[in-house]
N, C-alpha and C. Protein backbone atom coordinates (compact mmCIF):
# COMPACT_ATOMS: atom_id res chain seq x y z
N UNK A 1 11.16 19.06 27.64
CA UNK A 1 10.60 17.75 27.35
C UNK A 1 9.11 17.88 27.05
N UNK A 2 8.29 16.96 25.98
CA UNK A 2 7.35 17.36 25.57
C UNK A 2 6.30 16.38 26.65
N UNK A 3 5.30 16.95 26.83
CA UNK A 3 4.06 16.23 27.62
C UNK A 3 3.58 15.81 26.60
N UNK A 4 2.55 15.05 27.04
CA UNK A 4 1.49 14.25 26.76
C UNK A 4 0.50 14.88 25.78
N UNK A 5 0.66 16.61 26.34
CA UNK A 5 -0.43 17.28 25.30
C UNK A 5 0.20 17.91 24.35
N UNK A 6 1.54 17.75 23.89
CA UNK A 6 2.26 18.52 23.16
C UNK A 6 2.72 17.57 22.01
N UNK A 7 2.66 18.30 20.83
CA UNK A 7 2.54 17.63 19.58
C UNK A 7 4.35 17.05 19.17
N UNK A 8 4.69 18.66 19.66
CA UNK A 8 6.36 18.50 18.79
C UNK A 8 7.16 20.16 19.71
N UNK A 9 8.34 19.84 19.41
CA UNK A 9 9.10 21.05 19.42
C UNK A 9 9.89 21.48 18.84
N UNK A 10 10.43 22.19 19.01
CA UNK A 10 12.06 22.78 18.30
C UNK A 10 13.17 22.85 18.95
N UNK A 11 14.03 22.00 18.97
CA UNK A 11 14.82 21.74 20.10
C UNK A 11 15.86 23.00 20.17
N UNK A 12 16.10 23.91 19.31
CA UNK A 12 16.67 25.03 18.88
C UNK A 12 16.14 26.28 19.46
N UNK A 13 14.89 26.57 19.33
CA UNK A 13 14.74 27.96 19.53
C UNK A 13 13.41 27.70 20.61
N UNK A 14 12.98 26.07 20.98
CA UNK A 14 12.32 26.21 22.05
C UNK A 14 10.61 26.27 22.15
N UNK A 15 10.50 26.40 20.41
CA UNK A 15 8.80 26.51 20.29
C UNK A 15 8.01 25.29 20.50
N UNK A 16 7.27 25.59 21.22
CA UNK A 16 6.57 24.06 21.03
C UNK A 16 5.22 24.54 20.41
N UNK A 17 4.83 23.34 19.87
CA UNK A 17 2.66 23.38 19.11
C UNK A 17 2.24 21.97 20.08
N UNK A 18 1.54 22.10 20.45
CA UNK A 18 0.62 21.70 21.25
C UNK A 18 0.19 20.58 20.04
N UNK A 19 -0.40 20.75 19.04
CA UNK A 19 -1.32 20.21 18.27
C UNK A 19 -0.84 19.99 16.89
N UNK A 20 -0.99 19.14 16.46
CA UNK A 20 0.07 18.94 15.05
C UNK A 20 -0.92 19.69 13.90
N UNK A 21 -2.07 20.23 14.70
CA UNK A 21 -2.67 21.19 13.14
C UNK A 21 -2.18 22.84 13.69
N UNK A 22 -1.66 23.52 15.01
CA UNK A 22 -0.66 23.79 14.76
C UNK A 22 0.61 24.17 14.35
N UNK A 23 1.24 23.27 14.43
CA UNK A 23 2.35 22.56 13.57
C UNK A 23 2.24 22.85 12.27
N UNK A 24 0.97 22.44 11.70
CA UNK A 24 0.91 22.22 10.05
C UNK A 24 0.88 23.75 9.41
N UNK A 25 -0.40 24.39 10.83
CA UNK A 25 -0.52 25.82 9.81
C UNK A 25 0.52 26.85 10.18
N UNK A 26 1.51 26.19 10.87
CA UNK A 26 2.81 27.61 11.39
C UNK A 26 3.42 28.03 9.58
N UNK A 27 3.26 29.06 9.17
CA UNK A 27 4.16 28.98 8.38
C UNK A 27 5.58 29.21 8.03
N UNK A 28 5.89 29.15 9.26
CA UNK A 28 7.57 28.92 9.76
C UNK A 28 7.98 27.46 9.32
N UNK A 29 6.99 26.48 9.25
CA UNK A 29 7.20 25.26 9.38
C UNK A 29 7.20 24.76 7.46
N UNK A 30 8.05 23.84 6.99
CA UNK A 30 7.70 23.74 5.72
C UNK A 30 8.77 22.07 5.78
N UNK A 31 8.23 20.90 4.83
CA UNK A 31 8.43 20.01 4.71
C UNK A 31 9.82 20.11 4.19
N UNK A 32 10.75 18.91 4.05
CA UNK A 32 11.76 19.59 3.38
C UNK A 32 12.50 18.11 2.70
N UNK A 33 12.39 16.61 3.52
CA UNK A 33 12.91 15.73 2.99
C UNK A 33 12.14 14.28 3.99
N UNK A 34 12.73 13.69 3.36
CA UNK A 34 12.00 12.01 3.98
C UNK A 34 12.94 11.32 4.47
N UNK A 35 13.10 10.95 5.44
CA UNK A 35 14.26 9.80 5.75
C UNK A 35 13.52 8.49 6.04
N UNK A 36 13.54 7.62 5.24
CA UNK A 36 13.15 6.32 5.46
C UNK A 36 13.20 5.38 6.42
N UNK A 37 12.75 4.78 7.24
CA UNK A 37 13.19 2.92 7.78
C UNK A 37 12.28 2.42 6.72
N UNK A 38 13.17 1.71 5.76
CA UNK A 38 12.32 1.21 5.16
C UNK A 38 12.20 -0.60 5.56
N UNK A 39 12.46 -1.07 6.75
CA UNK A 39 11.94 -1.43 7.45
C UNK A 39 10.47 -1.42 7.90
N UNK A 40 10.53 -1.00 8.64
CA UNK A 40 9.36 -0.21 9.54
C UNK A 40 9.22 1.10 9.40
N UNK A 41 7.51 1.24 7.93
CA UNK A 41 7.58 2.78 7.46
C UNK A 41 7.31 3.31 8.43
N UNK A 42 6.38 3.27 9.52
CA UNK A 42 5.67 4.38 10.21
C UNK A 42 6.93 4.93 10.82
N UNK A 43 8.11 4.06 10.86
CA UNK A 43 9.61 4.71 12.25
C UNK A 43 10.28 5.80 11.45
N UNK A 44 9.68 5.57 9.54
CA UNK A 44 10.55 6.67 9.27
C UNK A 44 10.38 8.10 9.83
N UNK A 45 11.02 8.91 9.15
CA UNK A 45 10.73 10.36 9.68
C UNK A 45 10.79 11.66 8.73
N UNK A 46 9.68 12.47 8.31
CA UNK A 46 9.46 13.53 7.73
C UNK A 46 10.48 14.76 8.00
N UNK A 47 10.82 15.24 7.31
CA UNK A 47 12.10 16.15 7.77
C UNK A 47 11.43 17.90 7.90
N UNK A 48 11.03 18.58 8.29
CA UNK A 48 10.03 19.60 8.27
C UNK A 48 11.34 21.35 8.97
N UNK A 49 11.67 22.14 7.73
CA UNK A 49 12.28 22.72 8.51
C UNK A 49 12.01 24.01 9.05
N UNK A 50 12.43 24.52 9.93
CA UNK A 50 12.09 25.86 11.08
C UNK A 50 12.11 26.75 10.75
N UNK A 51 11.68 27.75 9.95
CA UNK A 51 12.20 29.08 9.28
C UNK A 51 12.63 29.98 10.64
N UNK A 52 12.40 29.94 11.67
CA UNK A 52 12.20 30.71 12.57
C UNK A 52 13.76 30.88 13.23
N UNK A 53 14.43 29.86 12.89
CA UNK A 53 15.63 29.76 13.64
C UNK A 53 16.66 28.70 12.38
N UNK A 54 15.72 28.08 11.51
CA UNK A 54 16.90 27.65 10.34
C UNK A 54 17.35 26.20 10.50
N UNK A 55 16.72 25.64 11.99
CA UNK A 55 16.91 24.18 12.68
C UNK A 55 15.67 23.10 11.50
N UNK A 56 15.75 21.83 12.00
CA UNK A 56 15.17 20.88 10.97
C UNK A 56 14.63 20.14 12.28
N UNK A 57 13.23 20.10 12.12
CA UNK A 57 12.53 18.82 12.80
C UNK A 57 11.98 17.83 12.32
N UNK A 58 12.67 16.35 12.78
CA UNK A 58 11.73 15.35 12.13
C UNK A 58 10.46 14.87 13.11
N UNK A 59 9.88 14.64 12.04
CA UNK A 59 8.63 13.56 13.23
C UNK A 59 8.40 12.43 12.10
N UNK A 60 7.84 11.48 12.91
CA UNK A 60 7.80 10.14 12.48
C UNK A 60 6.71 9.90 11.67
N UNK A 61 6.59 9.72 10.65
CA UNK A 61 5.56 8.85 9.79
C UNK A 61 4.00 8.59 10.75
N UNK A 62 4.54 8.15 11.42
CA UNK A 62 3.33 7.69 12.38
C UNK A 62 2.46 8.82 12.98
N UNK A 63 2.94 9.56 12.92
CA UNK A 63 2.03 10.79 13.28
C UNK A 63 1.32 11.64 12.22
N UNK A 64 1.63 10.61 10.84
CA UNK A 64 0.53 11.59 9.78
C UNK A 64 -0.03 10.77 9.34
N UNK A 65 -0.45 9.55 9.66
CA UNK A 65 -0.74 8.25 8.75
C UNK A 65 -2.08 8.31 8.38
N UNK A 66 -2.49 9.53 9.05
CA UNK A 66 -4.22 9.18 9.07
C UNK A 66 -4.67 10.20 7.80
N UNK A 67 -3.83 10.75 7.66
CA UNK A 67 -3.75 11.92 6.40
C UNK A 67 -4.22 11.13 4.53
N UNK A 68 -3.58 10.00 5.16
CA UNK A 68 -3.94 8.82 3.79
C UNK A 68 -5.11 7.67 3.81
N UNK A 69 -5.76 7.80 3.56
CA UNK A 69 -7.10 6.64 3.54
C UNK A 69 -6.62 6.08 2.13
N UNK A 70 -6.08 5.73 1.38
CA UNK A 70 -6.07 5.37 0.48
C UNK A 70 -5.51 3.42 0.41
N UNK A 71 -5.09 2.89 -0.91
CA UNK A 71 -4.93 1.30 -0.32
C UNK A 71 -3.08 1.52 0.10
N UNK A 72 -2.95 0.42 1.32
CA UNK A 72 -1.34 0.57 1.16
C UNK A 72 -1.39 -1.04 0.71
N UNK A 73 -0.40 -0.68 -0.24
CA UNK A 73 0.07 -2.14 -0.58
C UNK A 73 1.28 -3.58 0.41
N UNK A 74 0.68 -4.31 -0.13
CA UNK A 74 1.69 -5.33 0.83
C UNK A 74 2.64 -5.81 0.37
N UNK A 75 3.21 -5.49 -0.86
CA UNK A 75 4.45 -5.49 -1.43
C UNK A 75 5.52 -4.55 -1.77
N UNK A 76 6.74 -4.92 -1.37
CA UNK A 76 7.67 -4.43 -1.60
C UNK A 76 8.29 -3.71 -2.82
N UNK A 77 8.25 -2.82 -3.38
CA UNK A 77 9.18 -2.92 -4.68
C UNK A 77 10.80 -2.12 -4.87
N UNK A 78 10.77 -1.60 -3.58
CA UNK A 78 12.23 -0.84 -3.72
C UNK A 78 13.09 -1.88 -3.85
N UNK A 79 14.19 -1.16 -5.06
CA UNK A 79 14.93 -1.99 -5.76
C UNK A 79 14.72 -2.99 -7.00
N UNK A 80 13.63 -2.96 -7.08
CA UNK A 80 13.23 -3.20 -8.57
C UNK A 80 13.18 -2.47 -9.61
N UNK A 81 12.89 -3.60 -10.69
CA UNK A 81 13.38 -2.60 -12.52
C UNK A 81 12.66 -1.48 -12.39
N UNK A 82 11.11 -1.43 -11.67
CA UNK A 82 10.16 -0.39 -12.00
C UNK A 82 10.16 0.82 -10.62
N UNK A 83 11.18 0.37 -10.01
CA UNK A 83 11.23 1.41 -8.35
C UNK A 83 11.60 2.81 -9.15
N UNK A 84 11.44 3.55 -8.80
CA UNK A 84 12.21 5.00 -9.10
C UNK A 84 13.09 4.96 -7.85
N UNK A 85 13.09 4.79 -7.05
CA UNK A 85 14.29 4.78 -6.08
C UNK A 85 14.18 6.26 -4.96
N UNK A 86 12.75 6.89 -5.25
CA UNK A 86 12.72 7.95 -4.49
C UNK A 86 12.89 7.57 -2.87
N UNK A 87 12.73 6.62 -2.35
CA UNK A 87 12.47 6.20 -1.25
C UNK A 87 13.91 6.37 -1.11
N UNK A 88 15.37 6.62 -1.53
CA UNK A 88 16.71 6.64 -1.46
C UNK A 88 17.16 7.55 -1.31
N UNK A 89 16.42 8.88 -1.49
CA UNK A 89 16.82 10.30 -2.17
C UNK A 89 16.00 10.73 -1.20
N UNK A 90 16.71 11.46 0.47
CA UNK A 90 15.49 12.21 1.33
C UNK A 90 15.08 13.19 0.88
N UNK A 91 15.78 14.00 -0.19
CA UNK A 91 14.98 15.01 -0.98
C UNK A 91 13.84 15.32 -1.40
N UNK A 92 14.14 13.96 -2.41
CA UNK A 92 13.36 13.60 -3.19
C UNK A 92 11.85 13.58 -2.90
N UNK A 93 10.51 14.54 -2.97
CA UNK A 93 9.37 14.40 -2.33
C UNK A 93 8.43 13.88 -3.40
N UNK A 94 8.73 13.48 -4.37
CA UNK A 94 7.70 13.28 -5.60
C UNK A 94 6.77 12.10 -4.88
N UNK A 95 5.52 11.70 -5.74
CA UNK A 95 4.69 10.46 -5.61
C UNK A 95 5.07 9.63 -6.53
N UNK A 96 5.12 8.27 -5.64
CA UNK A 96 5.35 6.85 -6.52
C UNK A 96 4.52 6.68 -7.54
N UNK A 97 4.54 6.08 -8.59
CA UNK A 97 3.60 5.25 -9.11
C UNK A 97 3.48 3.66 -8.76
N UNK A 98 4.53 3.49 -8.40
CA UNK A 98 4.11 2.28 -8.26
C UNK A 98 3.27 1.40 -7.64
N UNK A 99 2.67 0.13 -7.34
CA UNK A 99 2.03 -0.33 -6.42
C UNK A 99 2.72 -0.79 -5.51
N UNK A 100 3.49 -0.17 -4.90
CA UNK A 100 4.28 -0.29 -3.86
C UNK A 100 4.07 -0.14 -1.99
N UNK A 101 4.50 -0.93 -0.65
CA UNK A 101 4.26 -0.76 0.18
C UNK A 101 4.48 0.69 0.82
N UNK A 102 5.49 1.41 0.39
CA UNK A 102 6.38 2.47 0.67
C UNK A 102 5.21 3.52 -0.05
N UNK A 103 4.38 2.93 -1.06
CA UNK A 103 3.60 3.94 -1.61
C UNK A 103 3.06 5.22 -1.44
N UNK A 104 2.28 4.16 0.05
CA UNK A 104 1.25 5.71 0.75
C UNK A 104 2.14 6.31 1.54
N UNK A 105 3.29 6.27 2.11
CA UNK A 105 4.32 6.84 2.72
C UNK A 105 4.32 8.35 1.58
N UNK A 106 4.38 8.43 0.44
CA UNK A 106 4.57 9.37 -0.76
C UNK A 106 3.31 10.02 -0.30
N UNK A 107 2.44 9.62 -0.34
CA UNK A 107 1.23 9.98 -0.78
C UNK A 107 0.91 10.78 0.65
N UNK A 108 1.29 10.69 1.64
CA UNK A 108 1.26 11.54 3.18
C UNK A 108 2.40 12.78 2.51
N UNK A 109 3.38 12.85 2.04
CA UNK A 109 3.82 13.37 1.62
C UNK A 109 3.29 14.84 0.85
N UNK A 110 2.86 14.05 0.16
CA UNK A 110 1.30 15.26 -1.10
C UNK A 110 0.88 15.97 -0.28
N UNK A 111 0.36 14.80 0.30
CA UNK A 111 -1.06 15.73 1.40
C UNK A 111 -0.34 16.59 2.66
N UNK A 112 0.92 16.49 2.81
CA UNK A 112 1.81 17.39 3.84
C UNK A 112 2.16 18.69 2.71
N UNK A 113 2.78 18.15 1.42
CA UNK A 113 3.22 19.54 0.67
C UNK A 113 2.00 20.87 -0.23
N UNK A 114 0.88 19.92 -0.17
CA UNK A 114 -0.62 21.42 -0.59
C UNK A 114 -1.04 21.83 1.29
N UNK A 115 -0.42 21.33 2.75
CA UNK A 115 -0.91 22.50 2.99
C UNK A 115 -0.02 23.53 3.10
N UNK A 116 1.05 23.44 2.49
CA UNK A 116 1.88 24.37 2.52
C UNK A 116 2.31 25.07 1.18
């Protein structure tokens, strides 16, 4: 079970990082898909997987949010004519164009896939 000072683990092979920079520079560790609430973005969860053992850890949106200073928008557009629909596809890691709420959710994304 993780304390208070511990960032994340691997419920598989048992590693824990203390510190989500850490985390970022293991290069065992590599982004891999997005799973949405598109609800409530921060609940979604980054899919990041383990080279070390081949397991997949998510962590929540909310723990990279600060990675984006940029504007988040207050509108919705998934499911519209102009959505690309990446927000559907956990694969899918590209950046929106749109002016969309889900936007900077992408855009933490970026800034998760150059440090790796």
């Amino acid at each position: 079970m993780l304390s208070d000072k511990e960032f994340t683990h691997c419920a598989k092979c048992e590693t824990f990082w203390n510190k989500r920079i850490d985390f970022l520079s293991d290069t065992a560790t590599e982004i891999v898909a997005y799973n949405p609430d598109i609800k409530y973005l921060e609940h979604g969860n980054f899919v990041f997987k383990h080279d070390t053992c081949g397991s997949n850890i998510e962590i929540q949106v909310v723990n990279f949010k600060d990675l984006y200073d940029g504007p988040i928008y207050k509108e919705r557009k998934t499911g519209t004519e102009n959505c690309p629909e990446y927000c559907l596809n956990s694969s899918e890691l590209r950046p929106c164009s749109e002016e969309c709420e889900c936007a900077y959710v992408r855009e933490i994304i970026q800034a998760l896939l150059s440090i790796y």
